[in-house]
Protein backbone atom coordinates (compact mmCIF):
# COMPACT_ATOMS: atom_id res chain seq x y z
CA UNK A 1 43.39 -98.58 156.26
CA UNK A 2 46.05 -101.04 156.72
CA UNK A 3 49.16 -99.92 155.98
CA UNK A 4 50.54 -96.11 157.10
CA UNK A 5 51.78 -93.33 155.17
CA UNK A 6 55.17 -94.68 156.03
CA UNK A 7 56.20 -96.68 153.27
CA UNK A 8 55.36 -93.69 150.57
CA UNK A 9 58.25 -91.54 149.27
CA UNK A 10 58.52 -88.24 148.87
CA UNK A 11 60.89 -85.31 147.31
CA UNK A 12 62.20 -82.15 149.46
CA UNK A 13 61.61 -78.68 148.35
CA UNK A 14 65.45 -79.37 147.56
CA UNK A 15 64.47 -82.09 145.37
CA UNK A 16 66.01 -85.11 148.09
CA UNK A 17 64.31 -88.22 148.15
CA UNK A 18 62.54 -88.87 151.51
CA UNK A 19 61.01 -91.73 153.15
CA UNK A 20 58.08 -90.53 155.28
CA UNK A 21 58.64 -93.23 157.92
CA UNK A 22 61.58 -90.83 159.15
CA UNK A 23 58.23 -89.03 161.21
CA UNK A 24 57.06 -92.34 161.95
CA UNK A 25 56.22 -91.60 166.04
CA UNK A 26 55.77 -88.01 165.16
CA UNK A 27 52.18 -86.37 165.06
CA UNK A 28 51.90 -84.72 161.63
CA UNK A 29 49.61 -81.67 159.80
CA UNK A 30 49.91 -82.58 156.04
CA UNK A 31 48.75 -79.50 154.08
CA UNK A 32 48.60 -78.75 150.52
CA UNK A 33 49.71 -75.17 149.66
CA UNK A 34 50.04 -72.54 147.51
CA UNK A 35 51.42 -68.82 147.43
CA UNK A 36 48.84 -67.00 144.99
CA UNK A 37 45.78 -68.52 147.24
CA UNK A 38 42.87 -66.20 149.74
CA UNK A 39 44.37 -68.85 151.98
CA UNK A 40 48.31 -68.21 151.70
CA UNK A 41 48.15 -66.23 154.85
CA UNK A 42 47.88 -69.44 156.81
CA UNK A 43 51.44 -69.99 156.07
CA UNK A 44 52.05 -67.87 159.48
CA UNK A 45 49.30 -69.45 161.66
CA UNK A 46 50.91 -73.25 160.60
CA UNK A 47 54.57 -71.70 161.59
CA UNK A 48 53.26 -70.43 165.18
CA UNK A 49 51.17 -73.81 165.28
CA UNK A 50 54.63 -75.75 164.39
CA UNK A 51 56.63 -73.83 167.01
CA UNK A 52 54.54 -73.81 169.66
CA UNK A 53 54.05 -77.91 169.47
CA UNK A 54 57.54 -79.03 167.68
CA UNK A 55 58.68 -80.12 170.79
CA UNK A 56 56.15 -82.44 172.13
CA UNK A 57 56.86 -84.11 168.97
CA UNK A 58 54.22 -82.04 165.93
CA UNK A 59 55.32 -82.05 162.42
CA UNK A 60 54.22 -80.30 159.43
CA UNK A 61 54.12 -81.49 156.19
CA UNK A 62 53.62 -79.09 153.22
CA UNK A 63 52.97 -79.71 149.51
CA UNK A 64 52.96 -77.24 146.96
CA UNK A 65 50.11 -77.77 144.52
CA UNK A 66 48.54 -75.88 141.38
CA UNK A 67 45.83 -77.86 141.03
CA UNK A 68 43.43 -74.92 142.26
CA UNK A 69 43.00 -72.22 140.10
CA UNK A 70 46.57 -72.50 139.03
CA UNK A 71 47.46 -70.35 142.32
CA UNK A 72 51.08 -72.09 142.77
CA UNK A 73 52.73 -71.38 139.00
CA UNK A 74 56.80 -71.05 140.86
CA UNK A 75 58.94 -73.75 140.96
CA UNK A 76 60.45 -75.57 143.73
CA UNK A 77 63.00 -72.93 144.33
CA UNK A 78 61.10 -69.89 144.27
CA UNK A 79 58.31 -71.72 146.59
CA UNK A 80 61.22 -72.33 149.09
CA UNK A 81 61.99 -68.44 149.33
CA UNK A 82 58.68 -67.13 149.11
CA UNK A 83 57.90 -69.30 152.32
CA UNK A 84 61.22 -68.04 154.32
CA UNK A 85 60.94 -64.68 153.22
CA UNK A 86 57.57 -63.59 153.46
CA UNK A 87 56.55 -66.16 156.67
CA UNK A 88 60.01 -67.09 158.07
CA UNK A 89 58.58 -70.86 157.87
CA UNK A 90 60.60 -73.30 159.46
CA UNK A 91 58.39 -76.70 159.00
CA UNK A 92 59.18 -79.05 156.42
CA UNK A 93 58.32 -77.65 152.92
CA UNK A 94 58.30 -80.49 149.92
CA UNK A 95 58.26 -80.18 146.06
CA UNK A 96 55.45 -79.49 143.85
CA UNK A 97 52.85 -82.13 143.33
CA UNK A 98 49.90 -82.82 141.88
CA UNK A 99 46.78 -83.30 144.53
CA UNK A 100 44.30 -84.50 142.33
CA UNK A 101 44.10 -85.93 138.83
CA UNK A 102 45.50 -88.95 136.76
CA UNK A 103 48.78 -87.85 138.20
CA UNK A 104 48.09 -87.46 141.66
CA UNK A 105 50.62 -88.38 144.53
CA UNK A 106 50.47 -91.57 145.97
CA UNK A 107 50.41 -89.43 149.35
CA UNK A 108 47.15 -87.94 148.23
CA UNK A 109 45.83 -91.54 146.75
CA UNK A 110 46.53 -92.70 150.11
CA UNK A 111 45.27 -89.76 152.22
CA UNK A 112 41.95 -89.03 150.48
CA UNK A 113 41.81 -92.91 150.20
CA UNK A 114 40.87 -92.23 154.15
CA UNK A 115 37.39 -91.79 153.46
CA UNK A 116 37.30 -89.50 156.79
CA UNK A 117 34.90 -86.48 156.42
CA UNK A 118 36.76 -82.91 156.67
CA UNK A 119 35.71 -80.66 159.23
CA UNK A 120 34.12 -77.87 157.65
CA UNK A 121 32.54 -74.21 158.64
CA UNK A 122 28.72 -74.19 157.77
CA UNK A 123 26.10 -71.10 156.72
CA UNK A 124 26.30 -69.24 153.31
CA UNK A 125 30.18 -68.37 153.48
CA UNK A 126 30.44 -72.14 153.37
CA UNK A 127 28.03 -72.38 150.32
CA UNK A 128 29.19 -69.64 148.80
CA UNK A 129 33.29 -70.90 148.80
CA UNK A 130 31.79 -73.86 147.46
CA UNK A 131 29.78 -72.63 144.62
CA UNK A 132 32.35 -70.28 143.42
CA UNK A 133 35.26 -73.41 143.84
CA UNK A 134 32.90 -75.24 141.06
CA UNK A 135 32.95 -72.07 138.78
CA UNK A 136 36.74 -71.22 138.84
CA UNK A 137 37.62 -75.27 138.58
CA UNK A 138 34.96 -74.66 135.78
CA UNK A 139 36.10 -72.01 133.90
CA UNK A 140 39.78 -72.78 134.65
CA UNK A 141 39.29 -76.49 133.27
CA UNK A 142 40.94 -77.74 136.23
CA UNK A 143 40.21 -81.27 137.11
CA UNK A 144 37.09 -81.56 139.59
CA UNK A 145 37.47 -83.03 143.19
CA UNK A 146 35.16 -86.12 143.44
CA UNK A 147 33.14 -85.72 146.32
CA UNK A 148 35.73 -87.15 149.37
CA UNK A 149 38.54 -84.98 147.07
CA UNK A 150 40.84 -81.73 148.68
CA UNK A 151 38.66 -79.04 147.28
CA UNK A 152 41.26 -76.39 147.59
CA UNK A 153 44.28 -75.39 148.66
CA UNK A 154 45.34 -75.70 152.76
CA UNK A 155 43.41 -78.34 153.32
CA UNK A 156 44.42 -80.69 156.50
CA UNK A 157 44.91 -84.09 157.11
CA UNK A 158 46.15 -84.46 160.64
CA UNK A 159 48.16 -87.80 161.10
CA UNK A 160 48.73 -89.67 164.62
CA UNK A 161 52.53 -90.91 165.64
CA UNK A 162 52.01 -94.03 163.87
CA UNK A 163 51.18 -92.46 160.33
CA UNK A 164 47.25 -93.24 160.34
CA UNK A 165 44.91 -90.24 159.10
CA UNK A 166 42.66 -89.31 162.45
CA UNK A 167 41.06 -85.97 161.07
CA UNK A 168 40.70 -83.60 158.33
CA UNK A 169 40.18 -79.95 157.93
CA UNK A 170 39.35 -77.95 154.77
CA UNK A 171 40.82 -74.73 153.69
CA UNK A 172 38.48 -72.38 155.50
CA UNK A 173 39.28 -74.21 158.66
CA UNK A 174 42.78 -71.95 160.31
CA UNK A 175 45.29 -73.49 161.82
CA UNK A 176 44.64 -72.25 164.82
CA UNK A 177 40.85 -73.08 165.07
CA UNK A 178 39.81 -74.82 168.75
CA UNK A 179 38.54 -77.47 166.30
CA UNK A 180 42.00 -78.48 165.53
CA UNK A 181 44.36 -77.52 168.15
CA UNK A 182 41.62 -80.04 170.39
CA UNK A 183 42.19 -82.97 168.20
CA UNK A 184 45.81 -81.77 167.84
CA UNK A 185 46.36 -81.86 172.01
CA UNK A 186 44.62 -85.37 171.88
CA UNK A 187 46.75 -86.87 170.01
CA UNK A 188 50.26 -85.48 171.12
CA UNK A 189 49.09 -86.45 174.39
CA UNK A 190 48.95 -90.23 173.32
């Protein structure tokens, strides 16, 4: 990639325009999210993860999506007290957006545009999260994730402090996994 995630625009969870270069030196966890999801309770492992590395300069970035199974039907508003209410989340929370699809974000475009492979859990609860992903996408008529796609919702992109992609984590991977806090360390410590 040659340009950074800097020059794309976003929208607040209060519906402000945003330039993402204002985290330009900051290391960033970009996450798509939803409140309705077998992942939602991640919500409070990504606000210890944010306070316990905000200071040594660790951002996170989430996106409200309901591209998976419809599992994020509120609007921006409800989405913003859900998160404070039920997880006291502190991190950056951003409006509604569409992850995959003809009318996908140009911050998706760009991050799935990556090509870097997501870190994933193997054996049959693997297989199994995958197979039944394909049915409810399926059955739900939801758009299918080509094959470098987010396949669901709290999936990771972890960003270094000069807005490049460096890793990638799907949904089954927690925030607090060794496998990311490692690559996490590394890269605050640059």
């Amino acid at each position: 990639m040659e340009q950074s995630l800097y020059n794309i625009n976003v929208k607040t969870i209060l519906g402000e325009e945003q330039a993402l270069s204002r985290y330009d030196g900051k290391v960033l966890l970009i996450v798509n999210v939803a409140s309705q999801c077998g992942f939602t309770g991640q919500y409070a492992a990504l606000q210890k993860l944010y306070e316990r590395y905000q200071d040594q300069g660790f951002c996170i970035l989430a996106f409200p999506s309901n591209d998976f199974g419809g599992q994020e039907p509120g609007e921006d508003g409800e989405i913003n007290k859900f998160c404070i209410r039920k997880f006291g989340v502190s991190f950056h929370l951003f409006s509604k957006i569409r992850v995959l699809g003809p009318k996908q974000s140009p911050l998706y475009q760009y991050l799935q545009g990556s090509d870097l492979i997501a870190v994933e859990k193997k054996g049959i609860t693997a297989f199994l999260m995958k197979f039944i992903l394909g049915l409810i996408l399926k059955f739900r008529s939801d758009v299918p994730p080509k094959p470098n796609d987010v396949r669901w919702n709290f999936h990771k992109f972890l960003i270094d402090r000069k807005g490049f992609p460096v890793a990638r984590y799907s949904s089954e991977i927690e925030p607090d996994s060794p496998l990311l806090i490692k690559r996490l360390e590394e890269e605050l410590g640059k």
